[in-house]
C-alpha atoms as a PDB file:
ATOM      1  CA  UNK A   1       6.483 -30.114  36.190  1.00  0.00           C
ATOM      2  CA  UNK A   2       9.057 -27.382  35.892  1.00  0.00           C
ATOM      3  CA  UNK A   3       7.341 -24.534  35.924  1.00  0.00           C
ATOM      4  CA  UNK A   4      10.530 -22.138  36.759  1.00  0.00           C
ATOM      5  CA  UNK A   5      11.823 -23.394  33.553  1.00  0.00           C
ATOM      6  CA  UNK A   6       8.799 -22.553  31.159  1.00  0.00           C
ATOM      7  CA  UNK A   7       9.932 -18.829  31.209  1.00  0.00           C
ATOM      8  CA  UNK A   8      13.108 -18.924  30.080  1.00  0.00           C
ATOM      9  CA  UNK A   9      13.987 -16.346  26.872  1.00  0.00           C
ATOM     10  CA  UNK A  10      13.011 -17.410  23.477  1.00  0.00           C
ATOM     11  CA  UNK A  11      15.364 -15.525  21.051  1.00  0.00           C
ATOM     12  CA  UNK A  12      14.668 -16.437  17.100  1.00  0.00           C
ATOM     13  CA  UNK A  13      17.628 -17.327  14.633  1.00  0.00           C
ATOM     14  CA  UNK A  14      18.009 -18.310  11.769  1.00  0.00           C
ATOM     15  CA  UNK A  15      20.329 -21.511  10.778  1.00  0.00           C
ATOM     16  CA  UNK A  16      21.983 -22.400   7.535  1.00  0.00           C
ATOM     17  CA  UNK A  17      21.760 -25.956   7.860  1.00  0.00           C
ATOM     18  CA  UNK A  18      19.040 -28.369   9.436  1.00  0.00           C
ATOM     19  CA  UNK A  19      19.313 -31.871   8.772  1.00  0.00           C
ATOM     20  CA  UNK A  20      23.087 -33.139   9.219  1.00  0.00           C
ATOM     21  CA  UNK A  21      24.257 -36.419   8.236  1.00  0.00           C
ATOM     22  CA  UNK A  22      25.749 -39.208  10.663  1.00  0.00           C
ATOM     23  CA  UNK A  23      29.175 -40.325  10.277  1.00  0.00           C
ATOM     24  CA  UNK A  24      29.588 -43.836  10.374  1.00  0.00           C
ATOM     25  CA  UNK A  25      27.654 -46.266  11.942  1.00  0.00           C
ATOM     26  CA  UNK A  26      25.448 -45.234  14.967  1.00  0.00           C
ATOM     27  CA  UNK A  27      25.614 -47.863  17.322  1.00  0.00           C
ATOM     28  CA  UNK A  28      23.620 -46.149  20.531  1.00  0.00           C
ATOM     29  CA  UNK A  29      20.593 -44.977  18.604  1.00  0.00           C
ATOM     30  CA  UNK A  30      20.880 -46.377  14.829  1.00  0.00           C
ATOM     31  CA  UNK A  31      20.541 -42.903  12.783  1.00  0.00           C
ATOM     32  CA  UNK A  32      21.138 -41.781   9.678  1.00  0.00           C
ATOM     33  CA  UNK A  33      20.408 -38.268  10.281  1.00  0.00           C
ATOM     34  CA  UNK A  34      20.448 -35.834  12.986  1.00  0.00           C
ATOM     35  CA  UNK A  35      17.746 -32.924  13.354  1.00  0.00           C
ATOM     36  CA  UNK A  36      17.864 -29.959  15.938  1.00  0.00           C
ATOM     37  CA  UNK A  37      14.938 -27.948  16.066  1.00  0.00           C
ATOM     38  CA  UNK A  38      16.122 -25.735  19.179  1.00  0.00           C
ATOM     39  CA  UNK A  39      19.491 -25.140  20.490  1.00  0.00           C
ATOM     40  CA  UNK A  40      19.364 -24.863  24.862  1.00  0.00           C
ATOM     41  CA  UNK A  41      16.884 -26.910  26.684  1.00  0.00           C
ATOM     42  CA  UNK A  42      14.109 -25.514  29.705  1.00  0.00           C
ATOM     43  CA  UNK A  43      14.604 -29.543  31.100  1.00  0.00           C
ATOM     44  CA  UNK A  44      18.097 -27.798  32.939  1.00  0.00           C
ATOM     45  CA  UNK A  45      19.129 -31.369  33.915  1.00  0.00           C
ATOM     46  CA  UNK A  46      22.086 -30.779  36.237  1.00  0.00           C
ATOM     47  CA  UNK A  47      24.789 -33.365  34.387  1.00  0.00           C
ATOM     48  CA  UNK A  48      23.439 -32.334  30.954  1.00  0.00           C
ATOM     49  CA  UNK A  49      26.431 -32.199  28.829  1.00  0.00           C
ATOM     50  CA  UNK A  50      25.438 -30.095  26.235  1.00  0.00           C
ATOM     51  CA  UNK A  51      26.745 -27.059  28.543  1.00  0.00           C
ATOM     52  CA  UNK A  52      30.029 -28.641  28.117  1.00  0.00           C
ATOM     53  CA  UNK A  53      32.272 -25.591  26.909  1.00  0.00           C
ATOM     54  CA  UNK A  54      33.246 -27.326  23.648  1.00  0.00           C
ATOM     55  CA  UNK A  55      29.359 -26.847  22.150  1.00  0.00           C
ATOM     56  CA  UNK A  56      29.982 -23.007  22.811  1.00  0.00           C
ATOM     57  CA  UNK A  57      26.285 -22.164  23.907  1.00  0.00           C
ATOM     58  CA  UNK A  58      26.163 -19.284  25.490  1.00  0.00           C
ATOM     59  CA  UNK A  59      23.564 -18.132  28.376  1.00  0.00           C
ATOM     60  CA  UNK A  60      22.369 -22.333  28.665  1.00  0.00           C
ATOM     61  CA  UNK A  61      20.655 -21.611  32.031  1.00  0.00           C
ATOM     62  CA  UNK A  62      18.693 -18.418  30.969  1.00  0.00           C
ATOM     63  CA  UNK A  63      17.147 -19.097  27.096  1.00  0.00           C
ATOM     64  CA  UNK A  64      16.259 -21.147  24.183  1.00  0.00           C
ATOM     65  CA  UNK A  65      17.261 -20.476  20.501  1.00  0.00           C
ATOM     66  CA  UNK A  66      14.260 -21.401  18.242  1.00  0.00           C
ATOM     67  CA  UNK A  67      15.282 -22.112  14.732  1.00  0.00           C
ATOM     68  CA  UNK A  68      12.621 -20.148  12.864  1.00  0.00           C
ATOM     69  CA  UNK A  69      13.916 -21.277   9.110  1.00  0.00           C
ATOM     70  CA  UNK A  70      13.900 -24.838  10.143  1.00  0.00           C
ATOM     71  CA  UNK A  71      11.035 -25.899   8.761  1.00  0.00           C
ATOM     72  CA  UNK A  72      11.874 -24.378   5.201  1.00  0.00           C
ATOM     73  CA  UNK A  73      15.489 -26.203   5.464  1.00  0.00           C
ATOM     74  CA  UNK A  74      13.677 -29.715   6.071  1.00  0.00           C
ATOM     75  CA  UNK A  75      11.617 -28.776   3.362  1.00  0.00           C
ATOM     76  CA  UNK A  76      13.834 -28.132   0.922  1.00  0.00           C
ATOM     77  CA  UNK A  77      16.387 -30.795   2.263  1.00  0.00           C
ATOM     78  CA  UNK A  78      14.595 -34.324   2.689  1.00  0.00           C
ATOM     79  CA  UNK A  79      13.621 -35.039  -0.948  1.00  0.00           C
ATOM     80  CA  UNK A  80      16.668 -34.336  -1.996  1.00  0.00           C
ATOM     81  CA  UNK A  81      18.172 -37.249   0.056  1.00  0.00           C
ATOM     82  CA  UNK A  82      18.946 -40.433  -1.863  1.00  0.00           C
ATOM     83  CA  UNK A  83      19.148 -42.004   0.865  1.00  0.00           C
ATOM     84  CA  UNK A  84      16.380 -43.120   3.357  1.00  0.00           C
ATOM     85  CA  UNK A  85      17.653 -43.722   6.899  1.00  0.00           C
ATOM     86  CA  UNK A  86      16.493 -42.714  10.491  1.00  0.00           C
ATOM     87  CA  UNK A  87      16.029 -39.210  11.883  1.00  0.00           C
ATOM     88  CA  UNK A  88      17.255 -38.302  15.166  1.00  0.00           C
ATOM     89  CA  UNK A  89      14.967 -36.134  16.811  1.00  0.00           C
ATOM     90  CA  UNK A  90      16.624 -34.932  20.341  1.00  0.00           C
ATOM     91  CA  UNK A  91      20.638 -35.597  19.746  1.00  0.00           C
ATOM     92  CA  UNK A  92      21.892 -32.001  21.031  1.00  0.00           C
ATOM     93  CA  UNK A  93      18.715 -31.228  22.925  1.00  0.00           C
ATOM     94  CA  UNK A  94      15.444 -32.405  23.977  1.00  0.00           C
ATOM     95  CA  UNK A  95      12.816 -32.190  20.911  1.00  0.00           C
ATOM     96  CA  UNK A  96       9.952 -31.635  23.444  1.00  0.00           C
ATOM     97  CA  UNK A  97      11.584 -28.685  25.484  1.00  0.00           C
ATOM     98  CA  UNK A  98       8.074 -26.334  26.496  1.00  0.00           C
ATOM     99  CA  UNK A  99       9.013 -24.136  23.661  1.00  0.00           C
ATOM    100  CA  UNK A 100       7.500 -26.848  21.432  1.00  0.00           C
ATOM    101  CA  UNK A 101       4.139 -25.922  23.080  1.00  0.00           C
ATOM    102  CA  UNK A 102       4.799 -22.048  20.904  1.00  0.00           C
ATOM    103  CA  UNK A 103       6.424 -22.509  17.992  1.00  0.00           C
ATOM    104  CA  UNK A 104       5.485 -26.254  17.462  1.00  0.00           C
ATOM    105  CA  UNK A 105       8.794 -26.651  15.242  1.00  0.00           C
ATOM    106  CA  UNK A 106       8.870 -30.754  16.315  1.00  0.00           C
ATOM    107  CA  UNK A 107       5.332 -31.013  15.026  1.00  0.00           C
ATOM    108  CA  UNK A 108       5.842 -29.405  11.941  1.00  0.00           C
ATOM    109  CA  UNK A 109       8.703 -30.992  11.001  1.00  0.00           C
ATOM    110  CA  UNK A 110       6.936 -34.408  11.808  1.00  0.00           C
ATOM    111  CA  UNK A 111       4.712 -33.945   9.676  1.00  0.00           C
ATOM    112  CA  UNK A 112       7.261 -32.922   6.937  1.00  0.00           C
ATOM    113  CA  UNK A 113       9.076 -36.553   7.811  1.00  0.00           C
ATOM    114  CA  UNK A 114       5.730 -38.207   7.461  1.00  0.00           C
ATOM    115  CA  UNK A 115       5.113 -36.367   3.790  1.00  0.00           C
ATOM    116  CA  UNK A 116       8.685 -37.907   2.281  1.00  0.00           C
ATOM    117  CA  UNK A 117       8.415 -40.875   4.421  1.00  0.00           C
ATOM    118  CA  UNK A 118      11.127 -41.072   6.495  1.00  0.00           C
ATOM    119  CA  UNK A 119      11.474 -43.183   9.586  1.00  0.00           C
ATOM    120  CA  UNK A 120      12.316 -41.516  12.990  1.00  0.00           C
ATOM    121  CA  UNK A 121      13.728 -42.108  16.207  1.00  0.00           C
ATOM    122  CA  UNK A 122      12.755 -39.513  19.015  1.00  0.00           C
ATOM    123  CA  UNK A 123      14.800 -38.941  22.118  1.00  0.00           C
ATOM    124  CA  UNK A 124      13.246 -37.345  25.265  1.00  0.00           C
ATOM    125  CA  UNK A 125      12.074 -36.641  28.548  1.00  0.00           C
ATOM    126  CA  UNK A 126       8.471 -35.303  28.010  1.00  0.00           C
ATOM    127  CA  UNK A 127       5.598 -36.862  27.692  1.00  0.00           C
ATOM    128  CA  UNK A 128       4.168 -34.137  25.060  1.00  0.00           C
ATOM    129  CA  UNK A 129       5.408 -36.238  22.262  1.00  0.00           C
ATOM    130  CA  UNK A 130       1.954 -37.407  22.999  1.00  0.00           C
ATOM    131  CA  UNK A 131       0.701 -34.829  21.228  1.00  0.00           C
ATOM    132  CA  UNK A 132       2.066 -36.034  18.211  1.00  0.00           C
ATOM    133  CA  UNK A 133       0.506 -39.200  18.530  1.00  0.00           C
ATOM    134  CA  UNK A 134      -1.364 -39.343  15.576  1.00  0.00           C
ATOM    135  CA  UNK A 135       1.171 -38.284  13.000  1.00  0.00           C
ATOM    136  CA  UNK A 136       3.504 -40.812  14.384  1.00  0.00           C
ATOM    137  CA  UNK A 137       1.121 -43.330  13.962  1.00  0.00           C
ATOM    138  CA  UNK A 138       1.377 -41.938  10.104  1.00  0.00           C
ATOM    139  CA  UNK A 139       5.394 -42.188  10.572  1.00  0.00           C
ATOM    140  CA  UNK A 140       5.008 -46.049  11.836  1.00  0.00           C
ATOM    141  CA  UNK A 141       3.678 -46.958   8.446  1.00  0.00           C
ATOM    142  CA  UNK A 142       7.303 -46.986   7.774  1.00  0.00           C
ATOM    143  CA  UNK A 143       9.128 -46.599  10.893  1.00  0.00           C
ATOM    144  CA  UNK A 144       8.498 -44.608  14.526  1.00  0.00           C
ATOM    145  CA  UNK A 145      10.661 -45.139  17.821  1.00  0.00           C
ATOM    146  CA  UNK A 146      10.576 -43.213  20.492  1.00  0.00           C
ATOM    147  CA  UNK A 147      13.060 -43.342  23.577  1.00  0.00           C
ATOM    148  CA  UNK A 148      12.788 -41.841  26.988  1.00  0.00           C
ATOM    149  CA  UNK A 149      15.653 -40.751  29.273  1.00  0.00           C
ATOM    150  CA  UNK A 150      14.734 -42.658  32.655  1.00  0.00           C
ATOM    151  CA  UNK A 151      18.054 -42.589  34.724  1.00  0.00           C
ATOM    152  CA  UNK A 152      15.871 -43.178  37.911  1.00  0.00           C
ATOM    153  CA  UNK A 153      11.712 -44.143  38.946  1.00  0.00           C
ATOM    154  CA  UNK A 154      11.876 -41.785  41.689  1.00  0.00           C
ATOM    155  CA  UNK A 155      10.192 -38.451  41.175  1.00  0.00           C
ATOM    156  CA  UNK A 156      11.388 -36.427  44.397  1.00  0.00           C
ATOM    157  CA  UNK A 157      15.411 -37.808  43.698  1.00  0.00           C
ATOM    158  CA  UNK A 158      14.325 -36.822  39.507  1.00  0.00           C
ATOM    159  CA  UNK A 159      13.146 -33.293  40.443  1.00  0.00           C
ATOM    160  CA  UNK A 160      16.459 -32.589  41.667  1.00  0.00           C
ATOM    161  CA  UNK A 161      18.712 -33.756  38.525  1.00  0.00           C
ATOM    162  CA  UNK A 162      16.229 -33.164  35.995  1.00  0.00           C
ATOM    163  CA  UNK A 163      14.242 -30.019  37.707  1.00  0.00           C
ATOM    164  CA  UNK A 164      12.434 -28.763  34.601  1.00  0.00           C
ATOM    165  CA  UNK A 165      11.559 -32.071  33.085  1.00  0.00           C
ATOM    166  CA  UNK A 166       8.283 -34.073  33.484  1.00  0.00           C
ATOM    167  CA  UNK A 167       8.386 -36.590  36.479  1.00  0.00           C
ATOM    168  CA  UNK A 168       9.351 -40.617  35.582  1.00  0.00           C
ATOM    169  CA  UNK A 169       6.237 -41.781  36.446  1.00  0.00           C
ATOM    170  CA  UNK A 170       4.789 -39.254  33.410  1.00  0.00           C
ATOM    171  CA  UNK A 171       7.586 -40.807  30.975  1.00  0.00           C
ATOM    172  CA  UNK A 172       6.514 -44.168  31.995  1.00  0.00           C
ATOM    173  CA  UNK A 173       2.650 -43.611  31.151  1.00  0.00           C
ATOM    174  CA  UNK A 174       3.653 -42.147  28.070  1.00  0.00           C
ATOM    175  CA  UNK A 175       5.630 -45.489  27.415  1.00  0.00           C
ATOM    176  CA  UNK A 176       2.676 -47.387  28.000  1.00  0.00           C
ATOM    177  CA  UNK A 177       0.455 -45.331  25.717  1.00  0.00           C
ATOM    178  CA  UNK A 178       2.554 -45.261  22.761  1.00  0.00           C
ATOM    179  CA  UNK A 179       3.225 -48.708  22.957  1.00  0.00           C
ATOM    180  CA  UNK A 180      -0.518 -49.419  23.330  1.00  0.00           C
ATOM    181  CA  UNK A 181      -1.028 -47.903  19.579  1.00  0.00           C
ATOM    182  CA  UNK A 182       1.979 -50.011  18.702  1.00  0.00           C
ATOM    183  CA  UNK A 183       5.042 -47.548  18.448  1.00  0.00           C
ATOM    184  CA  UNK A 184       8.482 -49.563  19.267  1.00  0.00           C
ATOM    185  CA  UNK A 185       8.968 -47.657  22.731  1.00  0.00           C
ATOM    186  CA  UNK A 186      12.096 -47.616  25.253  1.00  0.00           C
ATOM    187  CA  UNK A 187      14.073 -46.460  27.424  1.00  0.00           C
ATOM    188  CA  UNK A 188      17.801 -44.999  27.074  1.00  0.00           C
ATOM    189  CA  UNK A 189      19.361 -45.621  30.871  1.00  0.00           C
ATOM    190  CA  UNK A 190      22.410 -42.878  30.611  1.00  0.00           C
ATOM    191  CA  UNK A 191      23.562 -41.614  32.901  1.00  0.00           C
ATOM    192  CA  UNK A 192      23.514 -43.596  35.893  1.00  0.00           C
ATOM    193  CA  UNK A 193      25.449 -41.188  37.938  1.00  0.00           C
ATOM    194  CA  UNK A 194      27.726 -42.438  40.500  1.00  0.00           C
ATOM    195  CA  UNK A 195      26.998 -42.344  44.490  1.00  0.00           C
ATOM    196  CA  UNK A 196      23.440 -41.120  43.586  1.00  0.00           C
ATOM    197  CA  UNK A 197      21.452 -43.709  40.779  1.00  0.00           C
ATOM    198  CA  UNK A 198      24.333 -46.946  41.357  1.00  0.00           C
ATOM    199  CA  UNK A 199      22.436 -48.949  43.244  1.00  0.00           C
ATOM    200  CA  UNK A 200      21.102 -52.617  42.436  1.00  0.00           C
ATOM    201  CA  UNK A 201      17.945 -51.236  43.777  1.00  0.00           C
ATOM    202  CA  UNK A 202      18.037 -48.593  41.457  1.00  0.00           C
ATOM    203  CA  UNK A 203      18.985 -50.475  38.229  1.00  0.00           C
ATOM    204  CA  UNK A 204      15.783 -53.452  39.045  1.00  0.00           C
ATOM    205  CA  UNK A 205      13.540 -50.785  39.297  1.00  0.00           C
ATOM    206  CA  UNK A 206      14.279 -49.012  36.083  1.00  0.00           C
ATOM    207  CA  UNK A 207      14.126 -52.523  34.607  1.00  0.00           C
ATOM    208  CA  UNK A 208      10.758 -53.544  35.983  1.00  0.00           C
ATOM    209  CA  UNK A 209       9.063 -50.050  35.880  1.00  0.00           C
ATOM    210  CA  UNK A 210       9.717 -50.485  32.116  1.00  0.00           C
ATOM    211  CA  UNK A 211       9.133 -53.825  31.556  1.00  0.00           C
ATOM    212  CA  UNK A 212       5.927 -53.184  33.130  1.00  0.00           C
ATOM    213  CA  UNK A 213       4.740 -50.134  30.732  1.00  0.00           C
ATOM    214  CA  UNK A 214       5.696 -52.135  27.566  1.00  0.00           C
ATOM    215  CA  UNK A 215       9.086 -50.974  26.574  1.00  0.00           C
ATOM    216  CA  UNK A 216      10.838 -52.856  23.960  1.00  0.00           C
ATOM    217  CA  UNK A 217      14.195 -51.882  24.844  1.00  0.00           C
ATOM    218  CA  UNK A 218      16.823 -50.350  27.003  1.00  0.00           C
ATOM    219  CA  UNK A 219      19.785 -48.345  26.131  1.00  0.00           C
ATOM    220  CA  UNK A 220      22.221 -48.656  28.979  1.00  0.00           C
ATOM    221  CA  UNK A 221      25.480 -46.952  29.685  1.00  0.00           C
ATOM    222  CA  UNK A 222      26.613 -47.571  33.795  1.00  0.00           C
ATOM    223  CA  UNK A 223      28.298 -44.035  34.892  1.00  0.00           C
ATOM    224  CA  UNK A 224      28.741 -40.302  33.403  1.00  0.00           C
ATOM    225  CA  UNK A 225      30.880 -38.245  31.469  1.00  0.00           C
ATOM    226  CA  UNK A 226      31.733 -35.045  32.766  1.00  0.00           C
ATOM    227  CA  UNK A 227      33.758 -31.862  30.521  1.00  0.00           C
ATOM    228  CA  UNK A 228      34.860 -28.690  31.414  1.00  0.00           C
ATOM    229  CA  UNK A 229      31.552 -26.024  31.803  1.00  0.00           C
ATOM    230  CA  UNK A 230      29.186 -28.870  32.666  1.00  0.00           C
ATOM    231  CA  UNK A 231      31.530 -30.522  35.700  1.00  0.00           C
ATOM    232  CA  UNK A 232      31.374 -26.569  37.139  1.00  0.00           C
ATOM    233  CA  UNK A 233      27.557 -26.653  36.787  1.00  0.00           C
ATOM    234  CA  UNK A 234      27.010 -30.266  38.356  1.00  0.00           C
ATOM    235  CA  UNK A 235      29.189 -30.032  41.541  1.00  0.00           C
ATOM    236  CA  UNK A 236      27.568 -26.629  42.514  1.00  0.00           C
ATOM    237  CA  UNK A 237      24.299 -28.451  42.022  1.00  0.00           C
ATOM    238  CA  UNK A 238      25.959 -31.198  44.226  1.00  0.00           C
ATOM    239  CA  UNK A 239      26.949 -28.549  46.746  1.00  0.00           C
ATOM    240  CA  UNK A 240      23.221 -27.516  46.776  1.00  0.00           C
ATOM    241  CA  UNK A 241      21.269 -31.252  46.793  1.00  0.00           C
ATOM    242  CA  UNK A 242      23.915 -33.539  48.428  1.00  0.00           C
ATOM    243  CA  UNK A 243      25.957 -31.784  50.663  1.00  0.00           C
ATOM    244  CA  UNK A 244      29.420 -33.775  50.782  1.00  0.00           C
ATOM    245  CA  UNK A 245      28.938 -35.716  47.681  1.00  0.00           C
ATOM    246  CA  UNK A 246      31.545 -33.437  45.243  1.00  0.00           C
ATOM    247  CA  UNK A 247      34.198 -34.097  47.552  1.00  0.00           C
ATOM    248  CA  UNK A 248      33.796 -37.728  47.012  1.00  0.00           C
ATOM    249  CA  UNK A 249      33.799 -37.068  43.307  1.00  0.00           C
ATOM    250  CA  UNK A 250      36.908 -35.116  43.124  1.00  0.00           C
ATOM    251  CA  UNK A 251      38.785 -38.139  44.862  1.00  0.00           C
ATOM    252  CA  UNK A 252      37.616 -40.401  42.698  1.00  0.00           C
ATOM    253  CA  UNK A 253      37.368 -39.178  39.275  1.00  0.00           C
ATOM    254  CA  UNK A 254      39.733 -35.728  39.417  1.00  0.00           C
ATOM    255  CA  UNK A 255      39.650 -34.074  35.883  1.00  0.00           C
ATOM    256  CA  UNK A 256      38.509 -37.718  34.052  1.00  0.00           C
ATOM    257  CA  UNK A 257      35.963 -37.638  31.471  1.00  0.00           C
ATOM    258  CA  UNK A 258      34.484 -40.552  31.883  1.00  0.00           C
ATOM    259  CA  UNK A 259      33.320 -41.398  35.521  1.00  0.00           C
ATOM    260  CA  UNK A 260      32.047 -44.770  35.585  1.00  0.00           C
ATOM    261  CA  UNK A 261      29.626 -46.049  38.266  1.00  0.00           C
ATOM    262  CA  UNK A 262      30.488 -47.863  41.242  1.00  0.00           C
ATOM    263  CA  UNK A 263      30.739 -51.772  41.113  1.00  0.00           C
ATOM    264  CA  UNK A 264      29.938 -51.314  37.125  1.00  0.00           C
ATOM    265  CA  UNK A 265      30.377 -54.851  35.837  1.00  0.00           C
ATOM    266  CA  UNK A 266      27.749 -56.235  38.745  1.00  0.00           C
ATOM    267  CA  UNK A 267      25.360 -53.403  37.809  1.00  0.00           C
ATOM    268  CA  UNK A 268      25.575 -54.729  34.553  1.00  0.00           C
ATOM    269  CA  UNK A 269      25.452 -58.594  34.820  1.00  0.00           C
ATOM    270  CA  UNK A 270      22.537 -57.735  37.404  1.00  0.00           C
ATOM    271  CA  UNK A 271      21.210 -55.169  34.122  1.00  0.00           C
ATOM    272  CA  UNK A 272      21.431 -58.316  31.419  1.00  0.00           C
ATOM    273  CA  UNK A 273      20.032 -60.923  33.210  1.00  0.00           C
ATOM    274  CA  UNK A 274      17.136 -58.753  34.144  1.00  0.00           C
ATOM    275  CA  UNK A 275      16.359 -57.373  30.558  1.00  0.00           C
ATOM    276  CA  UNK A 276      16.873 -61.259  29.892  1.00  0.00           C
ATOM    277  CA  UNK A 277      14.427 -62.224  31.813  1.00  0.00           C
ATOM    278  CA  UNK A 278      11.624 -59.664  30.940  1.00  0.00           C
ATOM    279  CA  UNK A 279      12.563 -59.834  27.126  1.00  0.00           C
ATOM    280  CA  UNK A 280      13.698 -56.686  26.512  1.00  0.00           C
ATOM    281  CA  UNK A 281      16.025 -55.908  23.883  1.00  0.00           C
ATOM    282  CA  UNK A 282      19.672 -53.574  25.331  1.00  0.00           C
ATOM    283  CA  UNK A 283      20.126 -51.894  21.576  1.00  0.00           C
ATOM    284  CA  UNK A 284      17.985 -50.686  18.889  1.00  0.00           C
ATOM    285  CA  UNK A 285      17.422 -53.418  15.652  1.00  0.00           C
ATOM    286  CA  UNK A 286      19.096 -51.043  12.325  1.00  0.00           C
ATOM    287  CA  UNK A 287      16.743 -49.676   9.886  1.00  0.00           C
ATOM    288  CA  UNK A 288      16.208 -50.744   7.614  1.00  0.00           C
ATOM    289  CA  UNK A 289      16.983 -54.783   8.639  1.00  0.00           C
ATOM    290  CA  UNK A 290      19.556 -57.092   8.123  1.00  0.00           C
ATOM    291  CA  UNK A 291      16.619 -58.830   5.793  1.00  0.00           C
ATOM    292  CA  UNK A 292      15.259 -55.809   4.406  1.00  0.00           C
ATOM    293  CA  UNK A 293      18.226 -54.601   3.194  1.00  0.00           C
ATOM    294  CA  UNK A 294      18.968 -57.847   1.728  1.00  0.00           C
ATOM    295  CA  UNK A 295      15.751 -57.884  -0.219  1.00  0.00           C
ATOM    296  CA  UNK A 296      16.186 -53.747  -1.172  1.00  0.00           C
ATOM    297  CA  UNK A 297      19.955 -55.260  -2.482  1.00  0.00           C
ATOM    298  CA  UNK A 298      18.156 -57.585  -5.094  1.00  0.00           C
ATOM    299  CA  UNK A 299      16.125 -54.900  -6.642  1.00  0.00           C
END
């Protein structure tokens, strides 16, 4: 469960801004908005790339900034938006990070969403957006998704990338049980990270395992992208967990940002037909749709 992580330093701030628009069109996720409750993440997955240097967090592996004013600024901010479109919970970092258990910012502020009415689309690894259940059961009345990371179904291989973060088979329960009280629940499949999750094996089992809890969806992307701060993080963690492995990754990716998995375009034809076969959906319908936006037009 992580339980090194949970004591990581808290340190308050306060933030001018809380709720930042989306430029263009967001294919991956479909938001209009973007909301960061907490800035650093007690999940310390080792190819995170939010300790890329070009975010300019400091002290990443040691604490958590809590955004005490955030609640005021969402407050303040959402009825003041003309227009409606979905919030982003979990962009920059996860939403459900063990501070939540505290401060209870993510809570709050879902209920603030639910108050204005706004439709939102969670990203994360834990399973304690369960204990939001019933106020995104309120959100649903006009729109609720949540998506879990699931790069991998195997918790001992998980506990090494994703060491602070609840185990798959949690994520996948919690899957099922929102999508038993009829929340539009997936996955988002990024990254599959080459020489360690690019297997065929790998890629059915993701498939099936979610097929199997009642996801709708899921978000693929076949490889990793790696910047300067996080690659220095992620091949010491190689050094540590697979002894040998960052010398193949220097040889075949060098300085390259984008590191795509091996034999990529089978992984994915393998990916499609599966997803094909167990009808679920590889991107997120817009909100609002094609044919409510038609009908909102007329009016």
């Amino acid at each position: 469960m992580g339980e090194r992580f949970r004591f990581m330093r808290y340190r308050e701030v306060e933030v001018k801004g809380i709720l930042n628009h989306v430029r263009g069109e967001d294919e991956w996720f479909g938001l209009k908005y973007n909301l960061n409750l907490y800035r650093g993440c007690e999940h310390q997955c080792i190819y995170c790339d939010t300790r890329s240097r070009c975010y300019q967090i400091e002290n990443f592996n040691e604490e958590v900034l809590i955004k005490i004013n955030a609640l005021e600024l969402l407050e303040d901010a959402l009825p003041r938006k003309r227009q409606v479109g979905l919030i982003g919970f979990g962009s920059m970092n996860d939403p459900y990070t063990y501070a939540e258990k505290r401060y209870h910012l993510t809570s709050q502020a879902l209920e603030i969403v639910a108050k204005y009415r706004f439709p939102v689309h969670i990203i994360t690894k834990s399973d304690l957006v369960l204990d939001d259940l019933d106020v995104l059961k309120d959100i649903n009345q006009v729109k609720a998704r949540v998506s879990f990371t699931l790069t991998t179904t195997d918790d001992t291989l998980a506990k090494k990338l994703e060491p602070g973060a609840p185990s798959p088979s949690r994520r996948l329960a919690a899957i099922r049980e929102l999508s038993n009280h009829g929340i539009e629940t997936g996955v988002v499949m990024m990254p599959i990270l080459p020489f360690i999750e690019d297997s065929p094996e790998n890629i059915t089992r993701i498939v099936l395992s979610a097929a199997e809890h009642g996801a709708s969806y899921i978000i693929p992307a076949f490889g990793m992208t790696m910047r300067e701060g996080q690659r220095e993080h992620y091949y010491m963690k190689l050094e540590e967990h697979f002894p040998g492995l960052r010398e193949q990754y220097e040889a075949a990716f060098g300085d390259a940002y984008h590191c795509p998995a091996r034999s990529q375009n089978q992984l994915a034809s393998l990916f499609y037909d599966l997803c094909e076969t167990y009808h679920l959906a590889t991107r997120v319908s817009p909100y609002p749709s094609k044919q409510d936006h038609e009908q909102l037009s007329l009016f």
